[in-house]
PDB file of N, CA and C in Angstrom:
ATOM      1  N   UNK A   1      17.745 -14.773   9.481  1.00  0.00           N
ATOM      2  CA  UNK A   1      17.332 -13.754   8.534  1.00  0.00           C
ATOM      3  C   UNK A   1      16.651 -14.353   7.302  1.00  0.00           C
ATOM      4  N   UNK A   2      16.532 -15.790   7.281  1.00  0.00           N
ATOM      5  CA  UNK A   2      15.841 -16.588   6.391  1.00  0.00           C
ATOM      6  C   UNK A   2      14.515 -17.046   6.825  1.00  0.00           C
ATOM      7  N   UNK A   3      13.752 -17.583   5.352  1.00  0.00           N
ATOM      8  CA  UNK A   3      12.244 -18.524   6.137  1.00  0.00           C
ATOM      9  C   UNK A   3      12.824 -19.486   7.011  1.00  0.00           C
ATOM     10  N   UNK A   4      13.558 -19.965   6.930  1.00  0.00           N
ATOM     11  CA  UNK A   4      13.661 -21.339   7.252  1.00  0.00           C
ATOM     12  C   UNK A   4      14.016 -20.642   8.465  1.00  0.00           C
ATOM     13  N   UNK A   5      14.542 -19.878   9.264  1.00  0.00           N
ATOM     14  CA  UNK A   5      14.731 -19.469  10.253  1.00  0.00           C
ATOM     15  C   UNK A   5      12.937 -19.158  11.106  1.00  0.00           C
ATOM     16  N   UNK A   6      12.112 -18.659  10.359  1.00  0.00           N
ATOM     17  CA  UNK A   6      11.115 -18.357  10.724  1.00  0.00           C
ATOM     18  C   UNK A   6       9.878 -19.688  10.687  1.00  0.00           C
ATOM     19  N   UNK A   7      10.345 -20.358  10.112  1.00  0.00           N
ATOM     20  CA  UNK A   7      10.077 -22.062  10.062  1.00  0.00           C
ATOM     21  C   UNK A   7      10.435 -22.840  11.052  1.00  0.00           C
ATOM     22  N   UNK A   8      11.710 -22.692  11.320  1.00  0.00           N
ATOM     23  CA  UNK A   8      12.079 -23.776  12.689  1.00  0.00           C
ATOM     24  C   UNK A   8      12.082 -23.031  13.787  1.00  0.00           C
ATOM     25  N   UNK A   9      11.352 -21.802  13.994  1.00  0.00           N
ATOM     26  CA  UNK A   9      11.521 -20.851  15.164  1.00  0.00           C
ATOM     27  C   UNK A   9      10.007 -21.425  15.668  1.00  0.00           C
ATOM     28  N   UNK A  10       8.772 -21.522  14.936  1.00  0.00           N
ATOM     29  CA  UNK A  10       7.523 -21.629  14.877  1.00  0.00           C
ATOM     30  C   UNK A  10       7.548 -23.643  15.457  1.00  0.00           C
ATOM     31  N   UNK A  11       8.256 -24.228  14.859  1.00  0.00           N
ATOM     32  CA  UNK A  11       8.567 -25.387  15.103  1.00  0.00           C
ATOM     33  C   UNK A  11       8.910 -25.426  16.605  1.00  0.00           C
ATOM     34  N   UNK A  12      10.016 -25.475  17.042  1.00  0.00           N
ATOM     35  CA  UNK A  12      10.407 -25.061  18.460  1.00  0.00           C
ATOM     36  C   UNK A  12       9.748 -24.082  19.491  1.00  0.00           C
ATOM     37  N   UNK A  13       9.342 -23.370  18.802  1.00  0.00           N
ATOM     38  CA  UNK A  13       8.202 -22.713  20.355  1.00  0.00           C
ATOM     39  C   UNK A  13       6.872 -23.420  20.694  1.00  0.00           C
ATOM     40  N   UNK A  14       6.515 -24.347  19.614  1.00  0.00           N
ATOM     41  CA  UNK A  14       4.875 -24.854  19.618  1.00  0.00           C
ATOM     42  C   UNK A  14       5.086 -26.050  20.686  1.00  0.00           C
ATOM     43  N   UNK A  15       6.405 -26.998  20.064  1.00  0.00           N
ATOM     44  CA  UNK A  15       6.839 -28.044  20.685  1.00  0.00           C
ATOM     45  C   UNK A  15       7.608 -27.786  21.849  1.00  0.00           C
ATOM     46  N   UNK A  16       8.066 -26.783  22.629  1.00  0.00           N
ATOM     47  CA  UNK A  16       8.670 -26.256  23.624  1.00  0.00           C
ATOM     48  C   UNK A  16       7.334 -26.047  24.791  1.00  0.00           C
ATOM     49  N   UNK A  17       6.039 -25.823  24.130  1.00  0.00           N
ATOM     50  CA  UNK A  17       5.085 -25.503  25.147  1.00  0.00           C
ATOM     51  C   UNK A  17       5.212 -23.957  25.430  1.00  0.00           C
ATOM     52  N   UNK A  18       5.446 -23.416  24.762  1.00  0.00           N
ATOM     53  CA  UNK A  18       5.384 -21.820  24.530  1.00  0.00           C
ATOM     54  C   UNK A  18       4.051 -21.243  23.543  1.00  0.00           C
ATOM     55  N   UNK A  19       3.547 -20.345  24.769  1.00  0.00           N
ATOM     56  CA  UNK A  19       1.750 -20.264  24.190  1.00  0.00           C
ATOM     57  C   UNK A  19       1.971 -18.448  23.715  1.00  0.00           C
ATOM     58  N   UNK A  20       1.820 -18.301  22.248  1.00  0.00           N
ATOM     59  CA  UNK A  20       2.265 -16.848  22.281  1.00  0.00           C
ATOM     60  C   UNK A  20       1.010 -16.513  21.378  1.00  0.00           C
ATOM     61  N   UNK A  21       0.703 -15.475  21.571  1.00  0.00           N
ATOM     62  CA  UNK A  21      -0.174 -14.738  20.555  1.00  0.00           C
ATOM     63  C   UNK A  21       0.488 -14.147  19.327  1.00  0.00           C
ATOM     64  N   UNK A  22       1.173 -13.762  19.539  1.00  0.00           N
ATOM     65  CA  UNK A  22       1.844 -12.948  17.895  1.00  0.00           C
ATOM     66  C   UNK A  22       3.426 -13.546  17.793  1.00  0.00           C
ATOM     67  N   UNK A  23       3.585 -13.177  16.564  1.00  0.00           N
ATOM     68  CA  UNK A  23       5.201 -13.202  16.726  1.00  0.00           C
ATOM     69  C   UNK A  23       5.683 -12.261  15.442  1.00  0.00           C
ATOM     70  N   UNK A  24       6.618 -11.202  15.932  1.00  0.00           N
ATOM     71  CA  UNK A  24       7.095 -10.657  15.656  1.00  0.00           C
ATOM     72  C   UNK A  24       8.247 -10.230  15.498  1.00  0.00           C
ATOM     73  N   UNK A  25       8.734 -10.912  13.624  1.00  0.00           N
ATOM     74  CA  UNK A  25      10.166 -11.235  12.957  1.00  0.00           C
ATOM     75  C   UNK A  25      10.861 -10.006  12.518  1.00  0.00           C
ATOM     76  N   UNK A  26      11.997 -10.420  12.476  1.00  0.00           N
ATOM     77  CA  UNK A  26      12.859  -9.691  12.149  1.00  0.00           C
ATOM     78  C   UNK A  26      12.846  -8.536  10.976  1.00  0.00           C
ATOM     79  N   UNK A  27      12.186  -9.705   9.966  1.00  0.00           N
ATOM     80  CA  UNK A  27      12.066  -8.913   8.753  1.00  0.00           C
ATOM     81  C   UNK A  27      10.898  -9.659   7.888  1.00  0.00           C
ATOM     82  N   UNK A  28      10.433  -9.466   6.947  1.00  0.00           N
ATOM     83  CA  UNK A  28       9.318 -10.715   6.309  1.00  0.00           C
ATOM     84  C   UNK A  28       9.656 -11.578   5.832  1.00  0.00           C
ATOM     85  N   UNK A  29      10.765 -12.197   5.038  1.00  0.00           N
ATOM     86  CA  UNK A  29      11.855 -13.376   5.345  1.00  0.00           C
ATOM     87  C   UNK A  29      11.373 -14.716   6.231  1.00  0.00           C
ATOM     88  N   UNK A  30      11.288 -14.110   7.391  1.00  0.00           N
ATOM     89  CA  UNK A  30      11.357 -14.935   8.563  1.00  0.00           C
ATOM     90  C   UNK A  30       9.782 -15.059   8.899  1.00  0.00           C
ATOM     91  N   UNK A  31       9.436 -13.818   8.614  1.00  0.00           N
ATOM     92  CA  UNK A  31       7.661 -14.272   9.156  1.00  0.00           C
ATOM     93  C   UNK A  31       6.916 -14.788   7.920  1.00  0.00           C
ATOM     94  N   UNK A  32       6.987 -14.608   6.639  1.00  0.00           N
ATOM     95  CA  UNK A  32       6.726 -15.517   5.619  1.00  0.00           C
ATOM     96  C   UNK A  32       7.607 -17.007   6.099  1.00  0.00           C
ATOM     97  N   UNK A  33       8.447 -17.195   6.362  1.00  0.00           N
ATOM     98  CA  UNK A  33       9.004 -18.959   7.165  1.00  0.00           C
ATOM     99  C   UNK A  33       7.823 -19.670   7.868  1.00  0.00           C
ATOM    100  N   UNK A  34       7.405 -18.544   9.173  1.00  0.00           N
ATOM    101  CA  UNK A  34       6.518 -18.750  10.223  1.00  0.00           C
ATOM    102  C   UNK A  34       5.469 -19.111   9.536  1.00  0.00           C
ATOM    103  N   UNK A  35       4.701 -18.313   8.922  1.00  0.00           N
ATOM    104  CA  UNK A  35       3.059 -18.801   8.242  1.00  0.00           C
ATOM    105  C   UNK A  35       3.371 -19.894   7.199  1.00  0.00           C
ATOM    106  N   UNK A  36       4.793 -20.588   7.038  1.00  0.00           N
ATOM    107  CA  UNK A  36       4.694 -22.012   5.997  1.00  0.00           C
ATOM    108  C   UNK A  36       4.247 -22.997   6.822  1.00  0.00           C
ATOM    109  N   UNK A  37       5.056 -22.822   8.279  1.00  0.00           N
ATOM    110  CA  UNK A  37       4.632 -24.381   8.862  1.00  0.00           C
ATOM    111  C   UNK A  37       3.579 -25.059   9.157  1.00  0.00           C
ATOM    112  N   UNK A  38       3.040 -25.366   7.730  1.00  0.00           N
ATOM    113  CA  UNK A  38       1.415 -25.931   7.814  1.00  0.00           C
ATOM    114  C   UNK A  38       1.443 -27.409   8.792  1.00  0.00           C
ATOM    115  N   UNK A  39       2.497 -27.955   8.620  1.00  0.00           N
ATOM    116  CA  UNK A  39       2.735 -29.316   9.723  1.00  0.00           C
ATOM    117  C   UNK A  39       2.215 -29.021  11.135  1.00  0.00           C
ATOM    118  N   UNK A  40       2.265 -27.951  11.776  1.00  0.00           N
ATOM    119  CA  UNK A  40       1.949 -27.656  13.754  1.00  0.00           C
ATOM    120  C   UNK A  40       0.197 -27.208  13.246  1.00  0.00           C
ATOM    121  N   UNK A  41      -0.042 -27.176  12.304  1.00  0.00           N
ATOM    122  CA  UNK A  41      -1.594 -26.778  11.867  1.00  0.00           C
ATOM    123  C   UNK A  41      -2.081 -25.314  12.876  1.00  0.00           C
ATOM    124  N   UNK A  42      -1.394 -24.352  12.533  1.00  0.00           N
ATOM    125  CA  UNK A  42      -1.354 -22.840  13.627  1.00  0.00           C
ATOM    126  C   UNK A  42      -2.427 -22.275  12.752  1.00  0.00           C
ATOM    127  N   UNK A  43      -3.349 -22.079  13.387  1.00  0.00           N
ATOM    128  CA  UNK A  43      -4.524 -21.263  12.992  1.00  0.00           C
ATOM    129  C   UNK A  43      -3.952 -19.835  13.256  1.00  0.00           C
ATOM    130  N   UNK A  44      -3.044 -19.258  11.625  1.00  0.00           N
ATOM    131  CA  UNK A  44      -3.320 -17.415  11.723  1.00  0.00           C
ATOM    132  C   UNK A  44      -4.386 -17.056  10.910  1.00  0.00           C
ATOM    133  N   UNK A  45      -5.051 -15.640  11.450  1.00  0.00           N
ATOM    134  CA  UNK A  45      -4.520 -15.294  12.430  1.00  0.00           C
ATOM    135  C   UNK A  45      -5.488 -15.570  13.553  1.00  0.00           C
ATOM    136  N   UNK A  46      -5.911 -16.414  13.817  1.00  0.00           N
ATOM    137  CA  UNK A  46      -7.230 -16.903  15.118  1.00  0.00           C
ATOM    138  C   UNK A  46      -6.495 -16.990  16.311  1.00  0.00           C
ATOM    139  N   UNK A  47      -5.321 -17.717  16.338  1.00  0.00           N
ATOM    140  CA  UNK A  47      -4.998 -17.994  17.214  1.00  0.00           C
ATOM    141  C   UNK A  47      -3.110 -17.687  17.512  1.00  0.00           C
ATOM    142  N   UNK A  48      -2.966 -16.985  16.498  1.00  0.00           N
ATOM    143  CA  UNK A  48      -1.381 -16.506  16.555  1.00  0.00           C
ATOM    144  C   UNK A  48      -1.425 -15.583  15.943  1.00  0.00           C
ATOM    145  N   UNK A  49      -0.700 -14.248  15.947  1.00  0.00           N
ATOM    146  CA  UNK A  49      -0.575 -13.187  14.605  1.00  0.00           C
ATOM    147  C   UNK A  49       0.523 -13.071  14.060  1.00  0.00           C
ATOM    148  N   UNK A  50       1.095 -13.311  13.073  1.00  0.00           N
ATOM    149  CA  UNK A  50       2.436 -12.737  12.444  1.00  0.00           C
ATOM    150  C   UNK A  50       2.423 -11.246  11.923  1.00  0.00           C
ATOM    151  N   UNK A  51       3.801 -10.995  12.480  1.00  0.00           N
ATOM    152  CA  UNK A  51       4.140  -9.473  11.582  1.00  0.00           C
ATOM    153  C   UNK A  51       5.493  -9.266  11.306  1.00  0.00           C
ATOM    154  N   UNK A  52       5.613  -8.849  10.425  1.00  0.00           N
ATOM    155  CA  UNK A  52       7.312  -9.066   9.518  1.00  0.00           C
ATOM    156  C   UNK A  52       7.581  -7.260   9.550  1.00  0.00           C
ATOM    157  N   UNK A  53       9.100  -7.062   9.146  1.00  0.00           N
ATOM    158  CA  UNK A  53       9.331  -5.786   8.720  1.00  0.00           C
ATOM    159  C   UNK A  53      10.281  -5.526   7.187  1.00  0.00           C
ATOM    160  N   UNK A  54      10.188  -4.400   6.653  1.00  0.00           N
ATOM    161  CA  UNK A  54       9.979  -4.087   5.612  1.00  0.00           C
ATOM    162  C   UNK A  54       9.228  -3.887   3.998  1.00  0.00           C
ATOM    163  N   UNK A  55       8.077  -4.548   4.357  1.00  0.00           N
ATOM    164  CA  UNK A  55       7.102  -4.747   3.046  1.00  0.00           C
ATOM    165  C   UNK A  55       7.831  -4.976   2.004  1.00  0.00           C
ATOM    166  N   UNK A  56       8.498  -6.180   1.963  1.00  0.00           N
ATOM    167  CA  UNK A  56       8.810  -7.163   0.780  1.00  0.00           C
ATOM    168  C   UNK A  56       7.880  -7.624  -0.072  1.00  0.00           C
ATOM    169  N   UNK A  57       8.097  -7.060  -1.455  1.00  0.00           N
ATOM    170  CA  UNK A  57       6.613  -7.699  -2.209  1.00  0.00           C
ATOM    171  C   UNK A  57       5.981  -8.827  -1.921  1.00  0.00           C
ATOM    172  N   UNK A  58       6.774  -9.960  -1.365  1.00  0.00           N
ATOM    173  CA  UNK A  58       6.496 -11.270  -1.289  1.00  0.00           C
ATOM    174  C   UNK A  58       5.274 -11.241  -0.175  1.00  0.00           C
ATOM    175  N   UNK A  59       5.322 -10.071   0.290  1.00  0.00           N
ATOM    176  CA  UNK A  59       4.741 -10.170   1.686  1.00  0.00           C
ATOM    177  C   UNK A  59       2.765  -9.822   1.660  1.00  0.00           C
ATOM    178  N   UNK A  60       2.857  -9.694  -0.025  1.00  0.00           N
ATOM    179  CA  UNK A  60       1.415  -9.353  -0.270  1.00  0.00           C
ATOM    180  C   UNK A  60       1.143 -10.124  -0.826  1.00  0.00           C
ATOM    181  N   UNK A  61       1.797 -11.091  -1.679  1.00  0.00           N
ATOM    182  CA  UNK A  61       1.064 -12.008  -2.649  1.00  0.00           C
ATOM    183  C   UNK A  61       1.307 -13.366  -2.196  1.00  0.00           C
ATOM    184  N   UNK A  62       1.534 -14.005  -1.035  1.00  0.00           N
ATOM    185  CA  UNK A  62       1.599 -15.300  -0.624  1.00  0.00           C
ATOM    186  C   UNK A  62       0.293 -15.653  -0.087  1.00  0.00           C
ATOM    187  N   UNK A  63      -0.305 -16.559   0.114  1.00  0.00           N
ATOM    188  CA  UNK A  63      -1.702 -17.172   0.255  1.00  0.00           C
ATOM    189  C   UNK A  63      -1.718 -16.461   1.303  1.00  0.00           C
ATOM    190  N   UNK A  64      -1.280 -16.516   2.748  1.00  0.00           N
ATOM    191  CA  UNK A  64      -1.959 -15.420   3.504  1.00  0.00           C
ATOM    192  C   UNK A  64      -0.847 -14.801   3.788  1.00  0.00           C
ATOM    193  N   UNK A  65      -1.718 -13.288   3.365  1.00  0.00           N
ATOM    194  CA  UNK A  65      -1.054 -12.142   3.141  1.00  0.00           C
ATOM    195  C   UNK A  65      -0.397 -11.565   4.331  1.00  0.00           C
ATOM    196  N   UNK A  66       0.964 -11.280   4.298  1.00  0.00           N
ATOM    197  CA  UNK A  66       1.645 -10.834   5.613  1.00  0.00           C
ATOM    198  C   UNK A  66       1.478  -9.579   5.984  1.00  0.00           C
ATOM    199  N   UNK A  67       1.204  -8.925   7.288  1.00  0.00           N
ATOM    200  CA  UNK A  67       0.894  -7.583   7.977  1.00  0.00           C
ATOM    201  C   UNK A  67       2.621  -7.495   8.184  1.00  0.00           C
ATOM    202  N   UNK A  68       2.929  -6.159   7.719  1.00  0.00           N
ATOM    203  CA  UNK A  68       4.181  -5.664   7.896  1.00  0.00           C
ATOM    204  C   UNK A  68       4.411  -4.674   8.400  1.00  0.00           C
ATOM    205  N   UNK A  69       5.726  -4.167   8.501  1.00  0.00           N
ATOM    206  CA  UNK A  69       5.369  -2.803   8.936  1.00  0.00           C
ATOM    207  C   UNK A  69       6.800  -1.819   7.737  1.00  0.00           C
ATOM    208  N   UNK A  70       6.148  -1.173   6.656  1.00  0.00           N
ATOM    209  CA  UNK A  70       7.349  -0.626   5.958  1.00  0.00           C
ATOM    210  C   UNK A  70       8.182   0.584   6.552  1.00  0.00           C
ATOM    211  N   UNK A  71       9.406   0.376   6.732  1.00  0.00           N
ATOM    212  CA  UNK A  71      10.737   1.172   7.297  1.00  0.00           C
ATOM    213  C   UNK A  71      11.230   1.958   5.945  1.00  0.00           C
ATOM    214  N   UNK A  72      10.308   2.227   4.581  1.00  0.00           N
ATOM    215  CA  UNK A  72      10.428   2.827   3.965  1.00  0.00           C
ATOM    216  C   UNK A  72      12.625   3.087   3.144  1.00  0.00           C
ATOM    217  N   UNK A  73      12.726   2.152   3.409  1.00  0.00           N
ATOM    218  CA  UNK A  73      14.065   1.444   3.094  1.00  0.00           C
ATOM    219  C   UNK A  73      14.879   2.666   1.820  1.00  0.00           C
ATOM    220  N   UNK A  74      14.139   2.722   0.570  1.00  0.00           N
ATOM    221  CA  UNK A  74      14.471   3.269  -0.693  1.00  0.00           C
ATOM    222  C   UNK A  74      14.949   5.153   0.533  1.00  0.00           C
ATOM    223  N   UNK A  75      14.052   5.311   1.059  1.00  0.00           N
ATOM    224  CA  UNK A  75      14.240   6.786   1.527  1.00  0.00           C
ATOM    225  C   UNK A  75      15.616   6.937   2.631  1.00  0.00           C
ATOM    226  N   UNK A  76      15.646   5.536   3.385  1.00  0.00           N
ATOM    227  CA  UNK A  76      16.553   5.217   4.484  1.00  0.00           C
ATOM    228  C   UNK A  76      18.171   5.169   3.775  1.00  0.00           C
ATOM    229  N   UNK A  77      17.873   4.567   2.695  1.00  0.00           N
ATOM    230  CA  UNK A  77      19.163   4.217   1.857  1.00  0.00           C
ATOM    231  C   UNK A  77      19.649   5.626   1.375  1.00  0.00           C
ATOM    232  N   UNK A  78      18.815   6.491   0.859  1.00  0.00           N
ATOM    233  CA  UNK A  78      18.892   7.885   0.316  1.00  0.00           C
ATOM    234  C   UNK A  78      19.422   8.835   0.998  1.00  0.00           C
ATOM    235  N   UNK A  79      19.339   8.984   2.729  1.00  0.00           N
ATOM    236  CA  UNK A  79      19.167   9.867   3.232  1.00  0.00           C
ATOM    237  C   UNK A  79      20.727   9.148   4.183  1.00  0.00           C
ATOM    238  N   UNK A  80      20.975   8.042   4.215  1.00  0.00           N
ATOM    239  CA  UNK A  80      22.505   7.782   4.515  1.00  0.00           C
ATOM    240  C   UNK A  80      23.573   7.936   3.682  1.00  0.00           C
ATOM    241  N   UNK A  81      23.251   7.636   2.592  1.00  0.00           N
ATOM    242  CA  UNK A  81      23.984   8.358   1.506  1.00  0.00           C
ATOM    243  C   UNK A  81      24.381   9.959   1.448  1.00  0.00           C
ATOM    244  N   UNK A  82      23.511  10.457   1.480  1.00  0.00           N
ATOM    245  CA  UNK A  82      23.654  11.899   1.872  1.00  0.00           C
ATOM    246  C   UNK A  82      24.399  12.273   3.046  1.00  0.00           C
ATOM    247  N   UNK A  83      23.895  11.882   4.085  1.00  0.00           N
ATOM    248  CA  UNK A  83      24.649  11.654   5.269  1.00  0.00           C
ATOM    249  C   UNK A  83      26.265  11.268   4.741  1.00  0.00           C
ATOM    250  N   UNK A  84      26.503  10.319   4.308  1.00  0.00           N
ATOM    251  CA  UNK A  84      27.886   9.562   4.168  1.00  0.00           C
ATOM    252  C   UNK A  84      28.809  11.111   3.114  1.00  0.00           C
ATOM    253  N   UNK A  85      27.913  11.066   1.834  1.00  0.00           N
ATOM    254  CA  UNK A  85      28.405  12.416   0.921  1.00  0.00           C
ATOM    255  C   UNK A  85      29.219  13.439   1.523  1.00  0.00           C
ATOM    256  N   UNK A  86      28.288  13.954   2.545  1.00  0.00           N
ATOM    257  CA  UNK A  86      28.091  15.101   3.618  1.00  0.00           C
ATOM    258  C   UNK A  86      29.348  15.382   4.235  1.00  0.00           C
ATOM    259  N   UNK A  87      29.698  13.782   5.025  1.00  0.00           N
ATOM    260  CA  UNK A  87      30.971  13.584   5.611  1.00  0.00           C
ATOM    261  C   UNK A  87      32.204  13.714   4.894  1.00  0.00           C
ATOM    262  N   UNK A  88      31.902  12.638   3.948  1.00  0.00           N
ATOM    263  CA  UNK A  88      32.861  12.708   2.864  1.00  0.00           C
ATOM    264  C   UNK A  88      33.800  14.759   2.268  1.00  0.00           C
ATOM    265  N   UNK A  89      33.058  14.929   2.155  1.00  0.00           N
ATOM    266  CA  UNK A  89      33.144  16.386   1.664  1.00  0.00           C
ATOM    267  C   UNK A  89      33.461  17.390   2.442  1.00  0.00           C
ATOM    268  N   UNK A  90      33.464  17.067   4.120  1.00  0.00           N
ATOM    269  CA  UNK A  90      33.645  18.393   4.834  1.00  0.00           C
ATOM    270  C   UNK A  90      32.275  19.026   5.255  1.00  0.00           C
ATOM    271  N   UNK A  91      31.101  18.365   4.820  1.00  0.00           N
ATOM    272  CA  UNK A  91      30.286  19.562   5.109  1.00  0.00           C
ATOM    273  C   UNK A  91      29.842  19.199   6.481  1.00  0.00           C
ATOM    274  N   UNK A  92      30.166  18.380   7.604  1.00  0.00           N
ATOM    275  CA  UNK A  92      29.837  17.763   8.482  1.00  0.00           C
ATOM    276  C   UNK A  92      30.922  18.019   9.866  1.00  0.00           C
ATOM    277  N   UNK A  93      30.399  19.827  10.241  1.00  0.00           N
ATOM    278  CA  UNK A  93      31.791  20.405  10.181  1.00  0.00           C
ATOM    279  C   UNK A  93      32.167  19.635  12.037  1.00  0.00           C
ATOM    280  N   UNK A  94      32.929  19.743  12.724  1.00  0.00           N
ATOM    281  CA  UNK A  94      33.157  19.270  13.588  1.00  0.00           C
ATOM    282  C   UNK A  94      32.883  17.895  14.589  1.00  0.00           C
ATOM    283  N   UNK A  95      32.513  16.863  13.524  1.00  0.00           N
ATOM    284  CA  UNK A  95      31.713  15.804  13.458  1.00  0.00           C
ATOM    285  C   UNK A  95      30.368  15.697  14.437  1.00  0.00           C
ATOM    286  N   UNK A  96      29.868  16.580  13.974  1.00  0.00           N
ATOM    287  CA  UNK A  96      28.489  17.046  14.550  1.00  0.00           C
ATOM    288  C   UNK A  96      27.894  15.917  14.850  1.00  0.00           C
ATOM    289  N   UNK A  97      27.037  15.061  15.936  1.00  0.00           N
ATOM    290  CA  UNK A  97      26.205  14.065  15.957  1.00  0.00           C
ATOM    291  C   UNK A  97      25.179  14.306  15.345  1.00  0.00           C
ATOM    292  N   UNK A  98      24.368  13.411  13.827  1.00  0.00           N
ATOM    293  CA  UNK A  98      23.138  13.215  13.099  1.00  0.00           C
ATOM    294  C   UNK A  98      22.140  12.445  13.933  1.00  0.00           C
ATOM    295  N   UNK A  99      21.238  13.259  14.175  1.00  0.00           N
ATOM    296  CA  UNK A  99      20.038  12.726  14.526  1.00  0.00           C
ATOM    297  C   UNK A  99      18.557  12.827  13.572  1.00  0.00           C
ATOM    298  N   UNK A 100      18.171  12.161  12.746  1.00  0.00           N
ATOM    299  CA  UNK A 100      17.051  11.986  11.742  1.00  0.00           C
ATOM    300  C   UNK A 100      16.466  10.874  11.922  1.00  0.00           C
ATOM    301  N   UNK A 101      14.949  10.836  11.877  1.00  0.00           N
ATOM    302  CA  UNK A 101      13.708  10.253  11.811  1.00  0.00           C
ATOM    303  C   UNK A 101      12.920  10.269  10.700  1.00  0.00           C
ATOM    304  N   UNK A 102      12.968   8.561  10.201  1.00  0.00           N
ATOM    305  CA  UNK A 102      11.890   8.628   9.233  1.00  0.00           C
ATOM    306  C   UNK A 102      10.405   7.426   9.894  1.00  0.00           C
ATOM    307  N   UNK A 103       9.537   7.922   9.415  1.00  0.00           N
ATOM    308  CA  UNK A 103       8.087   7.471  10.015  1.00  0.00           C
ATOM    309  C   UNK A 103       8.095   5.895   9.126  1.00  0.00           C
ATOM    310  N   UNK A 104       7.766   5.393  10.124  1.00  0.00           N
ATOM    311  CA  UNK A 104       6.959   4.016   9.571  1.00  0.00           C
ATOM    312  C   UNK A 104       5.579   3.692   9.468  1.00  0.00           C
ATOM    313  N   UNK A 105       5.238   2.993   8.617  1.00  0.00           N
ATOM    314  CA  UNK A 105       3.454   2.487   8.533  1.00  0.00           C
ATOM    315  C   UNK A 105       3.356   1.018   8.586  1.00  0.00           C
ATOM    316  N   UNK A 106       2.264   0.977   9.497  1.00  0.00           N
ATOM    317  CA  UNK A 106       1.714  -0.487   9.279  1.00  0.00           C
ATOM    318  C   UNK A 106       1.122  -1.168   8.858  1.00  0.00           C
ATOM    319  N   UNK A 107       1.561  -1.708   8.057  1.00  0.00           N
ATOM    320  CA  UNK A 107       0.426  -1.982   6.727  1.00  0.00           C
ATOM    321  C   UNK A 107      -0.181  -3.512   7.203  1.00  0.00           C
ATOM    322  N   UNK A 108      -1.558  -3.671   7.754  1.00  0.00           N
ATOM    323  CA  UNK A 108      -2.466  -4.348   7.991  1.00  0.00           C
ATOM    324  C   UNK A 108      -2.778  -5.747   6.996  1.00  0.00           C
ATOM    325  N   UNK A 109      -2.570  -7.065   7.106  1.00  0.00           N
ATOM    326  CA  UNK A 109      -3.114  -7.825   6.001  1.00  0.00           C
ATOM    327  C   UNK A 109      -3.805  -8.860   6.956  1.00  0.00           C
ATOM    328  N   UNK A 110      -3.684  -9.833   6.050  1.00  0.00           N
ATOM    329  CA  UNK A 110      -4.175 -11.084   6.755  1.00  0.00           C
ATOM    330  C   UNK A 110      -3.946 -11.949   8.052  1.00  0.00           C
ATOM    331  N   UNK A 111      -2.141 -11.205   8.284  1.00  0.00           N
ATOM    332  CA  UNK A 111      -1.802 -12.450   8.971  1.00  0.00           C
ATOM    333  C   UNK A 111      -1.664 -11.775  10.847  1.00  0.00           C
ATOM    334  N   UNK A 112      -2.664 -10.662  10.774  1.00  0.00           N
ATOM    335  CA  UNK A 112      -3.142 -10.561  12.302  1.00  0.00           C
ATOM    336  C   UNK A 112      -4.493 -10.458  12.168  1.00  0.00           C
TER     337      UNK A 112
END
């Protein structure tokens, strides 16, 4: 869930002989890791694409800019809360199963 996870992941697949076009992390954490390892000299995005999830600020202002995809988190956090309230209180009468969908976007940068 760290760079350094997304650092020695990029390390080990190059040197393993594993030929991938994209790679696609956990979170941007890990795919900001991936686009450090200037040592394997990985041409993104020519020849690999990274894409991270959650649009972590970090993920726009590092030399090349990470393509993410935001899970809109602030609304996700909001709407379990409510959910949790809900329960809390009774209003969640016969423990009804919650089913809710929130939309994601992909926000396009440099690093495909």
């Amino acid at each position: 869930m760290h760079e350094s996870a997304g650092y020695n992941y990029v390390y080990e697949m190059i040197n393993s002989g594993i030929n991938s076009c994209a790679i696609f992390a956990v979170n941007d954490s890990v795919a900001v890791g991936a686009t450090k390892n200037k040592e394997l000299k990985i041409k993104i995005p020519k020849k690999i694409g990274i894409v991270g999830i959650s649009n972590n600020p970090i993920s726009e202002i590092i030399s090349l800019s990470l393509t993410t995809i935001d899970q809109h988190s602030f609304e996700m956090g909001k709407k379990a809360t409510e959910i949790l309230i809900d329960e809390i209180e009774g209003r969640n009468k016969m423990g009804l199963e919650l089913d809710f969908k929130l939309e994601t976007k992909l926000i396009r940068r440099e690093s495909i």
